[in-house]
N, C-alpha and C. Protein backbone atom coordinates (compact mmCIF):
# COMPACT_ATOMS: atom_id res chain seq x y z
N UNK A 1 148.31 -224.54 122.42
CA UNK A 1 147.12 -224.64 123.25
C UNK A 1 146.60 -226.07 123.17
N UNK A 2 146.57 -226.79 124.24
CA UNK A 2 145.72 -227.92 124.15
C UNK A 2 144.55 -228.07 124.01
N UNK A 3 143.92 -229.16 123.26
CA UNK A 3 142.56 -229.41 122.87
C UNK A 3 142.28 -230.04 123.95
N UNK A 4 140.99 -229.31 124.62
CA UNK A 4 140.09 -230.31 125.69
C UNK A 4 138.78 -230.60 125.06
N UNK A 5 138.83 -230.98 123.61
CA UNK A 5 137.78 -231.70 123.23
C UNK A 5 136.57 -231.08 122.76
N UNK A 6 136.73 -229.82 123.21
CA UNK A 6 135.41 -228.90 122.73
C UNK A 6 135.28 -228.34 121.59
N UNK A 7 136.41 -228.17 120.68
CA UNK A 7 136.60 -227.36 119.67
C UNK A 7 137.41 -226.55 119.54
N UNK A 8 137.63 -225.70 120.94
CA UNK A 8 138.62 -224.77 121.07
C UNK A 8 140.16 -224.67 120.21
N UNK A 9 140.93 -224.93 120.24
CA UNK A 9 142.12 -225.58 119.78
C UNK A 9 141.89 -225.19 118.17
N UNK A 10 140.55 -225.87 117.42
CA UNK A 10 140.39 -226.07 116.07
C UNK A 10 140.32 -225.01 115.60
N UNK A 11 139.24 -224.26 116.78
CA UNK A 11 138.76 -222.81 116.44
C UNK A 11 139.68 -221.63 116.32
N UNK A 12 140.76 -221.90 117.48
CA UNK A 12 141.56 -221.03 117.70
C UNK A 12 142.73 -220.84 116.36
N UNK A 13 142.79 -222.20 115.72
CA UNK A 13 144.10 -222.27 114.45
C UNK A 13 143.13 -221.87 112.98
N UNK A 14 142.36 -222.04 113.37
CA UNK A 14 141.09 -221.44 112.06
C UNK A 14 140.71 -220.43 112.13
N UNK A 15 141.05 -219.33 113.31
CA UNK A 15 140.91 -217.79 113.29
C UNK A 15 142.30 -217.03 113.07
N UNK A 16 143.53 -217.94 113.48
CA UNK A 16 144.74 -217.85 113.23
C UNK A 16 144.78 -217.65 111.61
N UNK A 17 144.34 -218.84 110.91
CA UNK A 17 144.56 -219.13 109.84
C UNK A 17 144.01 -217.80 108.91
N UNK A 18 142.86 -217.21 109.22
CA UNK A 18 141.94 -216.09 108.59
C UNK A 18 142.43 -214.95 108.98
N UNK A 19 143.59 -214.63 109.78
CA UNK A 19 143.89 -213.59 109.91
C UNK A 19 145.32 -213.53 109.67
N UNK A 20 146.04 -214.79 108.62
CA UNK A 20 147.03 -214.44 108.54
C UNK A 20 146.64 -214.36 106.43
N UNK A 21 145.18 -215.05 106.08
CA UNK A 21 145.04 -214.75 105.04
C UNK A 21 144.59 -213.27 104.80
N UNK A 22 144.48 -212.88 105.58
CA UNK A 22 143.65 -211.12 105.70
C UNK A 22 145.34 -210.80 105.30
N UNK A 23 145.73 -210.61 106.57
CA UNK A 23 146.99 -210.09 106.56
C UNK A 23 147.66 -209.93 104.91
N UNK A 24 147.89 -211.18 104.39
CA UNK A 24 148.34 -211.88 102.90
C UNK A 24 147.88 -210.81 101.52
N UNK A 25 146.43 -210.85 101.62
CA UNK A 25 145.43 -209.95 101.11
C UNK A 25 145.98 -208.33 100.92
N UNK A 26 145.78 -207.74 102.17
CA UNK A 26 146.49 -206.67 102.83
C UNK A 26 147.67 -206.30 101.72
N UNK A 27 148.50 -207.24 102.14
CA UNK A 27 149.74 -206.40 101.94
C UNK A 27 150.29 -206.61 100.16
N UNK A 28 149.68 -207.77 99.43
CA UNK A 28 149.61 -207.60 98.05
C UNK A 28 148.84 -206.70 97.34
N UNK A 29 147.70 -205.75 98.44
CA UNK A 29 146.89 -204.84 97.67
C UNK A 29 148.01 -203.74 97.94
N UNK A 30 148.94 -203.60 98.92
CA UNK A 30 149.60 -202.62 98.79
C UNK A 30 151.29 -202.76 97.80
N UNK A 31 151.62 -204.02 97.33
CA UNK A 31 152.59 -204.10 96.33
C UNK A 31 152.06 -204.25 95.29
N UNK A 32 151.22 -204.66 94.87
CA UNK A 32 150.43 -204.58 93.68
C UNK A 32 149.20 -203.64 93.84
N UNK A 33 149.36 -202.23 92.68
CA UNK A 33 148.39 -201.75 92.50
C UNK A 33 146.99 -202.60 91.85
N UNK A 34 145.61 -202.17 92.27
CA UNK A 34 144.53 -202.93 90.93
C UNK A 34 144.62 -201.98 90.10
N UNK A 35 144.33 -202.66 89.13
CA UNK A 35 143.91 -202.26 87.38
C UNK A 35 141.83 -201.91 87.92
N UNK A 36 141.62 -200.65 87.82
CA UNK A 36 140.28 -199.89 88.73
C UNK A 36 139.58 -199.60 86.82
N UNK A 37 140.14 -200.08 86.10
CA UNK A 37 139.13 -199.53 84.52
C UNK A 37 140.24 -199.41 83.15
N UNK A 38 139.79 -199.25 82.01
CA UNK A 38 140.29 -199.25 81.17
C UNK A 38 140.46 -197.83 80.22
N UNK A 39 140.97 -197.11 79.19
CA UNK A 39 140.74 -195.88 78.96
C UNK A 39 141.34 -195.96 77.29
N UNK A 40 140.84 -195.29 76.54
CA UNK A 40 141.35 -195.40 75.30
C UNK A 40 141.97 -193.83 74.80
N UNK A 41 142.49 -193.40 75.61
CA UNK A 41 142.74 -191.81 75.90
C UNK A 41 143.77 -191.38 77.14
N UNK A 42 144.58 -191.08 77.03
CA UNK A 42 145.68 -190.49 78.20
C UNK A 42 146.33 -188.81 78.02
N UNK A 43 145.90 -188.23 79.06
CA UNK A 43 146.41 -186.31 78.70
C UNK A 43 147.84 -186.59 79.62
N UNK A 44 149.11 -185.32 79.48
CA UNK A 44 149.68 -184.94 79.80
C UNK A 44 151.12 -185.97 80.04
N UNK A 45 152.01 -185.74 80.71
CA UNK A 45 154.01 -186.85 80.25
C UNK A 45 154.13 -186.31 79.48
N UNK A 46 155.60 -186.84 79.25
CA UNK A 46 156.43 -186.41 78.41
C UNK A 46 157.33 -186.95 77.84
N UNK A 47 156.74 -188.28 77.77
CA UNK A 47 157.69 -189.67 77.69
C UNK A 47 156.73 -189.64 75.83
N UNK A 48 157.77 -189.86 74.63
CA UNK A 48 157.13 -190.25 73.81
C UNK A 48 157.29 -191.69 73.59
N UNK A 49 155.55 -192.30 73.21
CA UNK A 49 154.94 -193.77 73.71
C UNK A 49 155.25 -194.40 71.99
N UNK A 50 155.38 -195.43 71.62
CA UNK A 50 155.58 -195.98 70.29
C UNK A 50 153.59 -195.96 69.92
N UNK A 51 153.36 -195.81 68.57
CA UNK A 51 152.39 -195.54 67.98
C UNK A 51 151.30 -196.18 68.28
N UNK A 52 149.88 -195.56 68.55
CA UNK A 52 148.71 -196.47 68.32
C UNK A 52 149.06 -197.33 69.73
N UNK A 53 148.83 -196.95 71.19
CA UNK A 53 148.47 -197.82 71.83
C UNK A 53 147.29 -198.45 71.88
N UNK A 54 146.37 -199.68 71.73
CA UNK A 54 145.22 -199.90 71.81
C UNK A 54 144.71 -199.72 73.08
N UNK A 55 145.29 -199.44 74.20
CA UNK A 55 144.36 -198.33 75.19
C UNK A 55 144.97 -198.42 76.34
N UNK A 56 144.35 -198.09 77.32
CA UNK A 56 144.94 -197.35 78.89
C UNK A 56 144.15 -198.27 79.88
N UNK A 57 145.78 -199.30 81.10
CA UNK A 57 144.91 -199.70 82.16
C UNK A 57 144.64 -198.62 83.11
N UNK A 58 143.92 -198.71 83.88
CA UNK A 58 144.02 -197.13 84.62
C UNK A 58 144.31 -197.94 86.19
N UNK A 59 145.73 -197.60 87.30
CA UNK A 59 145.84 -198.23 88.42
C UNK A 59 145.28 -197.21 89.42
N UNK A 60 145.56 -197.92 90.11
CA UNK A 60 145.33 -196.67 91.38
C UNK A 60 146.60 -196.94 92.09
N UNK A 61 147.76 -195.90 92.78
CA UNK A 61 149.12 -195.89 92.93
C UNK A 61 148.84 -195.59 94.52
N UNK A 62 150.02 -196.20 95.13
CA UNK A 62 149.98 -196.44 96.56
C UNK A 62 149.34 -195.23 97.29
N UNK A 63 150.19 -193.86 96.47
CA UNK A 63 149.41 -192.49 96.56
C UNK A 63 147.85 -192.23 96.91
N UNK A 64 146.88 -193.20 96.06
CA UNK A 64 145.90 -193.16 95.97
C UNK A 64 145.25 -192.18 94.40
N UNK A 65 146.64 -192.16 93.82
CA UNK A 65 146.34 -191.20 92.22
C UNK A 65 146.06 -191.79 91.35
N UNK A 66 145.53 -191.97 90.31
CA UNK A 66 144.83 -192.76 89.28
C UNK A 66 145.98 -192.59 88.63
N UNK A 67 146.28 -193.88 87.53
CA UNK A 67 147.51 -193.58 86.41
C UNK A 67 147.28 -194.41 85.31
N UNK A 68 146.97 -194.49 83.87
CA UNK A 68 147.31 -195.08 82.79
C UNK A 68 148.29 -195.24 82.52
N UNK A 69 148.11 -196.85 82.23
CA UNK A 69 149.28 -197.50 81.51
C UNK A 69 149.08 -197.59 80.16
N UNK A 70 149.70 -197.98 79.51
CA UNK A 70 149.56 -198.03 77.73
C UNK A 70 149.47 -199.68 77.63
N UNK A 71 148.96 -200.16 76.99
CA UNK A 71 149.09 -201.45 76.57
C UNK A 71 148.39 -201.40 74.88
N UNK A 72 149.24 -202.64 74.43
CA UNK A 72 149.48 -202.59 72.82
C UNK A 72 148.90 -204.12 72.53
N UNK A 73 148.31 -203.82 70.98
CA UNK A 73 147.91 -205.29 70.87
C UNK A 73 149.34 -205.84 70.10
N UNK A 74 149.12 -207.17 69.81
CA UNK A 74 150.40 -208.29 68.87
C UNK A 74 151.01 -207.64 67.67
């Protein structure tokens, strides 16, 4: 698009630009779950965990199901 001096042009690659960072945003919230809290307590698996985890990230899974992870201190 050519610039006729008004702004247009600037405006138009700076709404471009914000909707390809949306986009960006978007789609790392859907490959990467967030970490939504912490938990020092996990019920039910059947996976046995090595001793004394010092506590639980809790994600939220593409599902939309809450899940603890175990994490350990040094």
């Amino acid at each position: 698009m050519a610039d006729d001096g008004s702004g247009g042009g600037f405006i138009s690659v700076l709404q471009n630009g914000v909707k390809a960072l949306n986009n960006v945003a978007v789609t790392i919230g859907k490959v990467f779950p967030a970490a939504s809290g912490t938990a020092t307590s996990a019920t039910a698996g059947s996976a046995t965990l090595p001793a004394n985890p010092a506590g639980f990230i809790v994600v939220t899974l593409p599902s939309g199901t809450s899940a603890k992870v175990p994490y350990y201190n040094d």
